[in-house]
C-alpha atoms as a PDB file:
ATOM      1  CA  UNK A   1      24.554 -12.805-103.280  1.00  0.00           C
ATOM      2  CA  UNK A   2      25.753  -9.248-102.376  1.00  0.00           C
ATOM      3  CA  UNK A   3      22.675  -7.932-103.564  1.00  0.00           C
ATOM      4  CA  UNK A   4      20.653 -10.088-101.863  1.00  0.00           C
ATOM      5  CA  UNK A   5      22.450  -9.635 -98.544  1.00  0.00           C
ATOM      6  CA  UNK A   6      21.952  -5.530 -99.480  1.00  0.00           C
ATOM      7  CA  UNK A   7      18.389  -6.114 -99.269  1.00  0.00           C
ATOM      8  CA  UNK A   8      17.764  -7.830 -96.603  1.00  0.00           C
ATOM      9  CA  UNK A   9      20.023  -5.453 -94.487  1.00  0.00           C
ATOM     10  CA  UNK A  10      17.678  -2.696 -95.888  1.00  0.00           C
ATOM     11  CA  UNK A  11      15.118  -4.518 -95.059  1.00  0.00           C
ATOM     12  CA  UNK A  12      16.004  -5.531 -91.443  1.00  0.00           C
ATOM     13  CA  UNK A  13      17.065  -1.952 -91.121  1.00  0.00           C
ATOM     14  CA  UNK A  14      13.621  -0.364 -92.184  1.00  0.00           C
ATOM     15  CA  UNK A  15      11.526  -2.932 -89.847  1.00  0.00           C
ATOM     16  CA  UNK A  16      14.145  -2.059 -86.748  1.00  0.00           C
ATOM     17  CA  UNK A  17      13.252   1.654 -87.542  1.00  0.00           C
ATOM     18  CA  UNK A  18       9.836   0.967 -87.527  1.00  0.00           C
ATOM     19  CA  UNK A  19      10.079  -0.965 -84.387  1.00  0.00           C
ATOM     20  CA  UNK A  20      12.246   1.069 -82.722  1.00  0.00           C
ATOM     21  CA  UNK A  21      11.011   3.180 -79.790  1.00  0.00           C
ATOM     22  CA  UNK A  22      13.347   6.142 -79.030  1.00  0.00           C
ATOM     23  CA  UNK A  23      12.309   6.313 -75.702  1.00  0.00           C
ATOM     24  CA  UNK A  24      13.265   2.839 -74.968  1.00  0.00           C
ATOM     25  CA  UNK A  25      16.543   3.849 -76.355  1.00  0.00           C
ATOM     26  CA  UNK A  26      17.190   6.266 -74.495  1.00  0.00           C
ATOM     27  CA  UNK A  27      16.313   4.668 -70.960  1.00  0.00           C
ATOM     28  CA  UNK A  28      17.965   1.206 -72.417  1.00  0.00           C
ATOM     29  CA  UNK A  29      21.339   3.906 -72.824  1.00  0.00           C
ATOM     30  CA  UNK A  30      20.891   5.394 -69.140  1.00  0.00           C
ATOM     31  CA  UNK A  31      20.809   2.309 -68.068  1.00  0.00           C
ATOM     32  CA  UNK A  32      24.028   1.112 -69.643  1.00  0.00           C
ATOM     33  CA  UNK A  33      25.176   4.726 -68.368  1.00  0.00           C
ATOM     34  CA  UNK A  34      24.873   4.145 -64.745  1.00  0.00           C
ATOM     35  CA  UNK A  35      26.041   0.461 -64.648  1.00  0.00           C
ATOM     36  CA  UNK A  36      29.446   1.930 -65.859  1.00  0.00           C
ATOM     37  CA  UNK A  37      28.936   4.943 -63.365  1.00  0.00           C
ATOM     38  CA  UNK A  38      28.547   1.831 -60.881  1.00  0.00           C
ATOM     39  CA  UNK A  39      31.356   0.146 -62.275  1.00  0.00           C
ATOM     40  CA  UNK A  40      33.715   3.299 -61.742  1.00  0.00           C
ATOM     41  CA  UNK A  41      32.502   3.877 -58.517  1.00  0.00           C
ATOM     42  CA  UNK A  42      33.284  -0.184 -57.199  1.00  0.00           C
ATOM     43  CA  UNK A  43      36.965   0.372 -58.918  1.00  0.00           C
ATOM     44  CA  UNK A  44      37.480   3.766 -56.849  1.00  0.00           C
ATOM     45  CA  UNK A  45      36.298   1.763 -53.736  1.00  0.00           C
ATOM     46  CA  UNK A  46      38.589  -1.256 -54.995  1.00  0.00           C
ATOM     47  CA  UNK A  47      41.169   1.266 -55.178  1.00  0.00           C
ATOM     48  CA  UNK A  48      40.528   2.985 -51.814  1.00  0.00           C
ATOM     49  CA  UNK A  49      40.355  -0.604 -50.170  1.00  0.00           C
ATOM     50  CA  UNK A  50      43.946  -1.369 -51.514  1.00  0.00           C
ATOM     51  CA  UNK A  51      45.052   1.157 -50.538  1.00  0.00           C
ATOM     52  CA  UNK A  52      44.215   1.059 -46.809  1.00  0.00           C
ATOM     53  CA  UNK A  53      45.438  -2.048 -46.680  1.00  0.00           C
ATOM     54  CA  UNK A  54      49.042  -0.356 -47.542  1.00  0.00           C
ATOM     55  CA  UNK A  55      48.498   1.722 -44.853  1.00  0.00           C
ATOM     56  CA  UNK A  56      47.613  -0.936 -42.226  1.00  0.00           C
ATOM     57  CA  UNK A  57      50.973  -2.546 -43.552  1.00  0.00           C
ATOM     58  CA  UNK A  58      53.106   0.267 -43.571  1.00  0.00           C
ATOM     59  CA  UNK A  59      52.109   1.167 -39.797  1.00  0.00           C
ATOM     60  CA  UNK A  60      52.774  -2.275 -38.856  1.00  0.00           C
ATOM     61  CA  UNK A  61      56.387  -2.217 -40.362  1.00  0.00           C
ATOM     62  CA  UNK A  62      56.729   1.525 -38.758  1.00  0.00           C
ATOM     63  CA  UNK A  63      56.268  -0.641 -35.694  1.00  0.00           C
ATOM     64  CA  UNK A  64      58.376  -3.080 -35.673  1.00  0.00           C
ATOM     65  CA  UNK A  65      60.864  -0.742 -36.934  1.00  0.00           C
ATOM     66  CA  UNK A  66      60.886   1.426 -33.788  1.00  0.00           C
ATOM     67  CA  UNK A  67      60.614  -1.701 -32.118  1.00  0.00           C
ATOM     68  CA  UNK A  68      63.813  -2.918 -33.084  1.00  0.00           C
ATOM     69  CA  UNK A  69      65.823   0.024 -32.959  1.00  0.00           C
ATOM     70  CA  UNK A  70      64.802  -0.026 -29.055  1.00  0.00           C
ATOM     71  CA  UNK A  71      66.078  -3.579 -28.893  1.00  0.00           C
ATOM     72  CA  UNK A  72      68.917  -2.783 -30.449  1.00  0.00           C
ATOM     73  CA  UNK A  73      69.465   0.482 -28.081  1.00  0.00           C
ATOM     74  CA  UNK A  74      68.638  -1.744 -24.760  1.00  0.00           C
ATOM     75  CA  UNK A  75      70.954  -4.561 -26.314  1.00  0.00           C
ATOM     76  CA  UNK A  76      74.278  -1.596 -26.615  1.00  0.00           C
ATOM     77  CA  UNK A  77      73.847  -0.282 -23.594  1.00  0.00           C
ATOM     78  CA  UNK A  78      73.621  -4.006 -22.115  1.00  0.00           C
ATOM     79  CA  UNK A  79      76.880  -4.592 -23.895  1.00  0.00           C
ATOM     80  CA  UNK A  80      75.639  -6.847 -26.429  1.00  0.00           C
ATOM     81  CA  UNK A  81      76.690  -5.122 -29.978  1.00  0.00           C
ATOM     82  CA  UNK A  82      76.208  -8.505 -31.939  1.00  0.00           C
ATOM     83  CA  UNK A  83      72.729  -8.264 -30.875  1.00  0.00           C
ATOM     84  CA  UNK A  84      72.398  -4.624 -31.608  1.00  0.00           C
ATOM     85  CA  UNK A  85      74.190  -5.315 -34.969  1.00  0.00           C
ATOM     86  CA  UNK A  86      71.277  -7.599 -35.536  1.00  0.00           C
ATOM     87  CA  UNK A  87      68.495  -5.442 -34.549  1.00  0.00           C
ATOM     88  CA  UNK A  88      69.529  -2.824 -36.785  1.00  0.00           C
ATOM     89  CA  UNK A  89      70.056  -4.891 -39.692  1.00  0.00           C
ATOM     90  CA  UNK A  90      66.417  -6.660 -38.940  1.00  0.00           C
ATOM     91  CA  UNK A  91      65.007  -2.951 -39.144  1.00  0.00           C
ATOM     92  CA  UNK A  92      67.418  -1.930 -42.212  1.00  0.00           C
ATOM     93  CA  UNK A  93      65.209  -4.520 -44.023  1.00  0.00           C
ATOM     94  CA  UNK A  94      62.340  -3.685 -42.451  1.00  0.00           C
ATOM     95  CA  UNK A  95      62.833   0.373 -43.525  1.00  0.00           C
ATOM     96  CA  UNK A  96      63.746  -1.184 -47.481  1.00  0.00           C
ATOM     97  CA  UNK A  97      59.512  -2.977 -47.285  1.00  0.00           C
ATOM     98  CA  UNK A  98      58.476   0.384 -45.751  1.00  0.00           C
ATOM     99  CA  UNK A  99      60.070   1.763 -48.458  1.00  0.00           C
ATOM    100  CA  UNK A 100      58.129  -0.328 -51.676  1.00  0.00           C
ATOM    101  CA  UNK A 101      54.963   0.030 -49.301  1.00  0.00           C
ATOM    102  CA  UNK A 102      55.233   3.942 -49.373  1.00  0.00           C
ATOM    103  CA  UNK A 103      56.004   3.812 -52.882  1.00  0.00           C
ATOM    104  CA  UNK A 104      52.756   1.958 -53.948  1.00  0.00           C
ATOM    105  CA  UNK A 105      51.002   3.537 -51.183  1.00  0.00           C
ATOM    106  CA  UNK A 106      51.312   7.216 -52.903  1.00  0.00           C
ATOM    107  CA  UNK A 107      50.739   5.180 -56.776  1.00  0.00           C
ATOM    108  CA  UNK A 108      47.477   3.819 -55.378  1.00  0.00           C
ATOM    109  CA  UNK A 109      46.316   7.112 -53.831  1.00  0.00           C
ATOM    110  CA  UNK A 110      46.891   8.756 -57.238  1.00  0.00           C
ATOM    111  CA  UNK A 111      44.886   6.276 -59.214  1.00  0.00           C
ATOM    112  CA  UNK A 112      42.279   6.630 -56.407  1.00  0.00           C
ATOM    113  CA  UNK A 113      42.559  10.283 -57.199  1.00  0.00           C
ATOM    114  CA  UNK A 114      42.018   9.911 -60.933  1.00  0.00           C
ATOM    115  CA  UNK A 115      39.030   7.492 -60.628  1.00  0.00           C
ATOM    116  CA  UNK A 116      37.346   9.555 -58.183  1.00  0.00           C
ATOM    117  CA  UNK A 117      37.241  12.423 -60.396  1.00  0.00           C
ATOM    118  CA  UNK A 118      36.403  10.395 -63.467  1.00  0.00           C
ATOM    119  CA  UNK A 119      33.714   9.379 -61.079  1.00  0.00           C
ATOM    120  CA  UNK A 120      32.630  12.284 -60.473  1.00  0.00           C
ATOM    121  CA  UNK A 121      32.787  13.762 -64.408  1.00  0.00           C
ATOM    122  CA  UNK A 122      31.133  10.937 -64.906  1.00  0.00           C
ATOM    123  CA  UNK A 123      28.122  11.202 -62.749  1.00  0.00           C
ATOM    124  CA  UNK A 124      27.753  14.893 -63.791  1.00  0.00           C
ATOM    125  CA  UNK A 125      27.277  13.569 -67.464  1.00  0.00           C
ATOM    126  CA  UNK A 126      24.835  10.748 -66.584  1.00  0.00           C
ATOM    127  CA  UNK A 127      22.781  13.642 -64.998  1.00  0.00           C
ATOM    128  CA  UNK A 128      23.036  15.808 -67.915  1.00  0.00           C
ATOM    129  CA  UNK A 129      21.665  12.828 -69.780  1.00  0.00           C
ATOM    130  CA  UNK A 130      19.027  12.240 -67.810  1.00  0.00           C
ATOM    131  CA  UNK A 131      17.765  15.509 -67.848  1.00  0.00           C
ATOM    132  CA  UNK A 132      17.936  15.528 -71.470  1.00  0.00           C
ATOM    133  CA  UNK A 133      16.703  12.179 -71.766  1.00  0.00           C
ATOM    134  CA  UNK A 134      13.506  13.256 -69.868  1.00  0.00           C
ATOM    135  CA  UNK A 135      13.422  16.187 -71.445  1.00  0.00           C
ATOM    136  CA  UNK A 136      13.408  14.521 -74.933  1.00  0.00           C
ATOM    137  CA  UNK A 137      10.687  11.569 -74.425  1.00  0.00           C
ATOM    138  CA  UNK A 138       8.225  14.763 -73.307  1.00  0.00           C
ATOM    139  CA  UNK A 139       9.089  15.781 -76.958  1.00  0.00           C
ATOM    140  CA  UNK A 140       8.679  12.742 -78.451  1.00  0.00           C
ATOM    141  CA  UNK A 141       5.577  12.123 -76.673  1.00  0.00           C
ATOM    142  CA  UNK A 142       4.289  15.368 -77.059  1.00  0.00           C
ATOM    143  CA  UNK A 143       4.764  14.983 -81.174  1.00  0.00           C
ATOM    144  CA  UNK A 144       3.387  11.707 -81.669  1.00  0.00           C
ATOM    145  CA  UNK A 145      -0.095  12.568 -79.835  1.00  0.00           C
ATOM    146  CA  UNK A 146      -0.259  15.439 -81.837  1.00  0.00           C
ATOM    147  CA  UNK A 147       0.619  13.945 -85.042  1.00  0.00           C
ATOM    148  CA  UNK A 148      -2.120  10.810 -83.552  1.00  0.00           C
ATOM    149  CA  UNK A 149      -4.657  14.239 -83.358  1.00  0.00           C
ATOM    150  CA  UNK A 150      -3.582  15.551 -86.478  1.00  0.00           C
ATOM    151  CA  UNK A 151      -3.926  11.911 -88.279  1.00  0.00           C
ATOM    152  CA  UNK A 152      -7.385  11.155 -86.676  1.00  0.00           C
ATOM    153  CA  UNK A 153      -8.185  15.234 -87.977  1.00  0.00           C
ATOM    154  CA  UNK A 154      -7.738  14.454 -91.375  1.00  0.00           C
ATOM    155  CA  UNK A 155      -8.903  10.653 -91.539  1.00  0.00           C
ATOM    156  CA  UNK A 156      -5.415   9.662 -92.836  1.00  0.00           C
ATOM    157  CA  UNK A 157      -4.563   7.268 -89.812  1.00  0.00           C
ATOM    158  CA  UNK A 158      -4.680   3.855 -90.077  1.00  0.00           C
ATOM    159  CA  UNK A 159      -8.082   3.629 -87.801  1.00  0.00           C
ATOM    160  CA  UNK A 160      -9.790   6.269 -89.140  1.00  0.00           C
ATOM    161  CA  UNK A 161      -8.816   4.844 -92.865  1.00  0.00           C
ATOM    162  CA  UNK A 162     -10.916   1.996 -92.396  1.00  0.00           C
ATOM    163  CA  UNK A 163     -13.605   3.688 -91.098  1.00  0.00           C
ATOM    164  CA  UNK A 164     -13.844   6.203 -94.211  1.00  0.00           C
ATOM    165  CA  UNK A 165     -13.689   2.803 -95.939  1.00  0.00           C
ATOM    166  CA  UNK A 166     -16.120   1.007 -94.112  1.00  0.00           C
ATOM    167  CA  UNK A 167     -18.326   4.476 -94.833  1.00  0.00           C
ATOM    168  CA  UNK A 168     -17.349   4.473 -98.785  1.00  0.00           C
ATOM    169  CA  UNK A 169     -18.219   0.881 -99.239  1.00  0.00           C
ATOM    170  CA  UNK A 170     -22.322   1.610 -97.333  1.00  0.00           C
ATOM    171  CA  UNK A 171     -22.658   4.799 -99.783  1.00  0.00           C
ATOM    172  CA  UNK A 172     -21.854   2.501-102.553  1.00  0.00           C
ATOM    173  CA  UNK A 173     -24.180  -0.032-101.267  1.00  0.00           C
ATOM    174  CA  UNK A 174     -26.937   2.036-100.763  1.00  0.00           C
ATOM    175  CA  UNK A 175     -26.229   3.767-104.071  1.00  0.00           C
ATOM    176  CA  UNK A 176     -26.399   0.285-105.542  1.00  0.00           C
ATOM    177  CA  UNK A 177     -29.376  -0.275-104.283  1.00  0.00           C
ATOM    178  CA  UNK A 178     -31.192   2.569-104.797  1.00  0.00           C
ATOM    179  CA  UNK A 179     -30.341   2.196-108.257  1.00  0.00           C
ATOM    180  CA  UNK A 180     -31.818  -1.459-108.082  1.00  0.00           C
ATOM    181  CA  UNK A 181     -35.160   0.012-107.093  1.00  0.00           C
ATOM    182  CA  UNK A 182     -35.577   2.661-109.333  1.00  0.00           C
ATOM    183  CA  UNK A 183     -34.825   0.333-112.080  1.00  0.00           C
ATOM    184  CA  UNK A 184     -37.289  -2.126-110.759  1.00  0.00           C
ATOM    185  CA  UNK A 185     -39.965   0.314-110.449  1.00  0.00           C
ATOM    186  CA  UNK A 186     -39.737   1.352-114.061  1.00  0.00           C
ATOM    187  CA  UNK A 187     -39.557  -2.279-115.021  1.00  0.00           C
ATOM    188  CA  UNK A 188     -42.970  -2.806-113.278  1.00  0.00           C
ATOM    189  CA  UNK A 189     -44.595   0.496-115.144  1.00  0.00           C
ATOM    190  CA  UNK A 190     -43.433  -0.360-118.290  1.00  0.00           C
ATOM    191  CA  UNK A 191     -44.967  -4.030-117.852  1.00  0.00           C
ATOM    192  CA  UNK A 192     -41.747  -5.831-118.447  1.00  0.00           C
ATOM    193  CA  UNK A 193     -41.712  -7.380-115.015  1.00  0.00           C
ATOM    194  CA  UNK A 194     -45.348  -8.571-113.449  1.00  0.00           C
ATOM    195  CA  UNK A 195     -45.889  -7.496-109.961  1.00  0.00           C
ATOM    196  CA  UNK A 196     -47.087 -10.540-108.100  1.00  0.00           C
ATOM    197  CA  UNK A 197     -49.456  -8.415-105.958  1.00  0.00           C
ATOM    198  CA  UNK A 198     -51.461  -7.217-108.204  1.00  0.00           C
ATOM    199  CA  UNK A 199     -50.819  -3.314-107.817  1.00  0.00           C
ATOM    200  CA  UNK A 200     -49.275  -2.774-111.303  1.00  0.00           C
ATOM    201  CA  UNK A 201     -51.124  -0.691-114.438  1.00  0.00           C
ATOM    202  CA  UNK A 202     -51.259  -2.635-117.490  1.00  0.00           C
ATOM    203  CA  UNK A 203     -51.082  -0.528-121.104  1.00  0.00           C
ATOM    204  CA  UNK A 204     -54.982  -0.137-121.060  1.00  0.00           C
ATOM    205  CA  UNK A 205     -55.200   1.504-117.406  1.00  0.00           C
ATOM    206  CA  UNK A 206     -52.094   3.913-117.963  1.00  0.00           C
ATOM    207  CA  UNK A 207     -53.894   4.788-121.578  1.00  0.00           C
ATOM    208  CA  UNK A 208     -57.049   5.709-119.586  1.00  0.00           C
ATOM    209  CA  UNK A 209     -55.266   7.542-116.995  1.00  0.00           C
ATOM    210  CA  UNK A 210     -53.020   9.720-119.337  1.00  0.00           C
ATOM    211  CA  UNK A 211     -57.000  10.672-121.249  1.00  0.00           C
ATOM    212  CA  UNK A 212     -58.445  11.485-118.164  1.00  0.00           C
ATOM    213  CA  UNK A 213     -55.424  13.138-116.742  1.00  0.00           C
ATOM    214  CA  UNK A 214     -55.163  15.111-120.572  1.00  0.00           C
ATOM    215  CA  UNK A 215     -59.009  16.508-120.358  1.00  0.00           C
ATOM    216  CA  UNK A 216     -58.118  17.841-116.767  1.00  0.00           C
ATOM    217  CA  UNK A 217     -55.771  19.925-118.208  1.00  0.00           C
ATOM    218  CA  UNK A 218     -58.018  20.674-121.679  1.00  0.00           C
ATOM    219  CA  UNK A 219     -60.642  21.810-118.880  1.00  0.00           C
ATOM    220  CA  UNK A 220     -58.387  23.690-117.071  1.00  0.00           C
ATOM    221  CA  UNK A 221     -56.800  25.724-120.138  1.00  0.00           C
ATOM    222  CA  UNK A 222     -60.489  26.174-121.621  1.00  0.00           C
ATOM    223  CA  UNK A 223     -61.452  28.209-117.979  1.00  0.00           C
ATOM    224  CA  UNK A 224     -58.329  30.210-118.301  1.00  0.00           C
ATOM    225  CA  UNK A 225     -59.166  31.257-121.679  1.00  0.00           C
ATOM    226  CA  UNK A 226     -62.813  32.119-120.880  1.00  0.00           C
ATOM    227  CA  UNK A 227     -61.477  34.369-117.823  1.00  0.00           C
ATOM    228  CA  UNK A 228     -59.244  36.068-120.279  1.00  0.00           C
ATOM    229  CA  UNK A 229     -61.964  36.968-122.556  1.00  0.00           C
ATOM    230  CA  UNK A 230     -63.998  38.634-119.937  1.00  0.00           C
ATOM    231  CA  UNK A 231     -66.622  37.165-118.157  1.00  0.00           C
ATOM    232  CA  UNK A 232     -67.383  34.843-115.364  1.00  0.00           C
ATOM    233  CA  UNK A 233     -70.789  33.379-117.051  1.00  0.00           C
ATOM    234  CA  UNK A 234     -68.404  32.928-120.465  1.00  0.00           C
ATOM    235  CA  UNK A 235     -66.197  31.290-118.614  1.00  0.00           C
ATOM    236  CA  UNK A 236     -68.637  28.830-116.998  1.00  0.00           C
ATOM    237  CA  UNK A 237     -70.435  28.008-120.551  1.00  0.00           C
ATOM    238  CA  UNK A 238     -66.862  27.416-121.979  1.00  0.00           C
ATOM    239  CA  UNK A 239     -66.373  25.411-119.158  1.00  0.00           C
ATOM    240  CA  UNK A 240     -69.535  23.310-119.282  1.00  0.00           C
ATOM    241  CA  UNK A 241     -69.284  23.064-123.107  1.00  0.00           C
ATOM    242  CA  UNK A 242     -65.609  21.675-122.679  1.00  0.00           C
ATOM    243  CA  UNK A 243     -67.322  19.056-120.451  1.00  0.00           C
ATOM    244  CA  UNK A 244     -69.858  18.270-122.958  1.00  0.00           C
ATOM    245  CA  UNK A 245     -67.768  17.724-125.853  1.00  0.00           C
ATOM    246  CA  UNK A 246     -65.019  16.059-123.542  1.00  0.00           C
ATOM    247  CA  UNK A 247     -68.114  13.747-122.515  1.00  0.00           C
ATOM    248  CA  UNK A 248     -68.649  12.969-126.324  1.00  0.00           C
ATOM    249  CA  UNK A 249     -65.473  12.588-127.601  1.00  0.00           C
ATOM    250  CA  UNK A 250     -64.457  10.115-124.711  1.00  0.00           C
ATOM    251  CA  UNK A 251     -66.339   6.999-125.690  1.00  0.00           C
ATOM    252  CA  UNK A 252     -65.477   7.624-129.240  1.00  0.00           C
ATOM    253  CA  UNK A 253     -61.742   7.910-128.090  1.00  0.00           C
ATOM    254  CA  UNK A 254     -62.208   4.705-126.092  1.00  0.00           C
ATOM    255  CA  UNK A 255     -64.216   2.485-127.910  1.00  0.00           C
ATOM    256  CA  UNK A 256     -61.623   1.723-130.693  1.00  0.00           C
ATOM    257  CA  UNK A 257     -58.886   0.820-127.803  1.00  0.00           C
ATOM    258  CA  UNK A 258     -61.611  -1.691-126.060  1.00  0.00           C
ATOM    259  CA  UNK A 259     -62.029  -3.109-129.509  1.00  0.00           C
ATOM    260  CA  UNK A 260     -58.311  -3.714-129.822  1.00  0.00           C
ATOM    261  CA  UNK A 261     -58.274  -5.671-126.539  1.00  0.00           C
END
């Protein structure tokens, strides 16, 4: 079982590398890149939004903080201490909330602080990436035409592989059938096969034309000879002797083959 699970993730590894697209990669991981970028930037607004609303709060309790101690002022110079006891405890509580607020106020603008500038660090390295990224998939593309190019150049592509097939299989056909016709003709001189039309030499007719075709050349030597040996009128008697006794000897040649037939 493990080594069947071994192969199959060797497998499904080799056909993901084969499908795999780098430049999909990358813009599938700039993508992923500047939803977090996005994500950073909502928490620093988030962040930004909480904290003006501490602010809003903490200028309302300044508020009514000033406005009690007034009260409490009016109220001891009207004579009335218990109610300027009360004012100033009312803003004694109120000063404790201001307090807390100004505490998480300054937390809040910290944190605001850090995301901003992780924000910004951030964005700088989603550039960089995208510059690379670009820069990269001009590579990539650049490479795989020329390695298409180079592939088509030397007929090892998958395309041009079937065509040098497709070419290899015709030269072996018409090979083939040359062949086939050569063979056929020399089946039809040598009489094995009988040509339907007719046009074929039977043993008799090549017979005759090898004679004829052999006193030619018996004519032809006998002139040569008779030029040698000096003479134009020698020649010509040697000539029209050869005829003679060619003339002769033919029939007498002949005669036993038409017998035979």
């Amino acid at each position: 079982m493990k080594r069947m699970g071994m192969i199959f993730r060797a497998k499904a590894n080799k056909a993901l590398d084969r499908a795999e697209d780098p430049r999909e990669t990358l813009d599938y991981s700039y993508q992923k890149q500047l939803e977090l970028l996005q994500k950073v930037r909502r928490g620093v607004a988030d962040v930004a939004t909480s904290r003006k609303r501490l602010e809003l709060q903490l200028n309302q309790l300044q508020g009514q903080s000033s406005k009690l101690e007034d009260q409490g002022r009016k109220a001891l110079a009207l004579g009335r201490e218990d109610l300027a006891r009360e004012a100033l405890s009312r803003r004694q509580s109120l000063q404790q909330q201001v307090t807390d607020l100004e505490t998480q106020h300054q937390t809040l603008q910290g944190e605001e602080e850090k995301l901003t500038l992780a924000a910004q660090r951030l964005q700088a390295k989603v550039d960089a990436f995208r510059t690379k990224k670009e820069t990269i998939k001009a590579t990539y593309t650049a490479a795989q035409a020329q390695t298409r190019i180079g592939e088509a150049v030397s007929g090892i592509s998958e395309e041009m592989g079937d065509v040098g097939l497709a070419v290899q299989r015709a030269e072996d056909r018409t090979a083939q059938m040359q062949a086939r016709a050569g063979a056929i003709d020399e089946l039809l001189a040598s009489g094995a096969l009988d040509d339907p039309t007719g046009m074929a030499k039977d043993d008799l007719t090549a017979e005759l034309d090898r004679i004829s075709g052999g006193g030619d050349v018996e004519l032809e030597l006998q002139r040569m000879k008779a030029e040698l040996a000096g003479g134009t009128s020698g020649g010509q008697q040697a000539i029209e002797g050869g005829q003679g006794g060619q003339a002769q000897q033919a029939p007498q040649q002949d005669q036993p083959r038409f017998d035979k037939q």
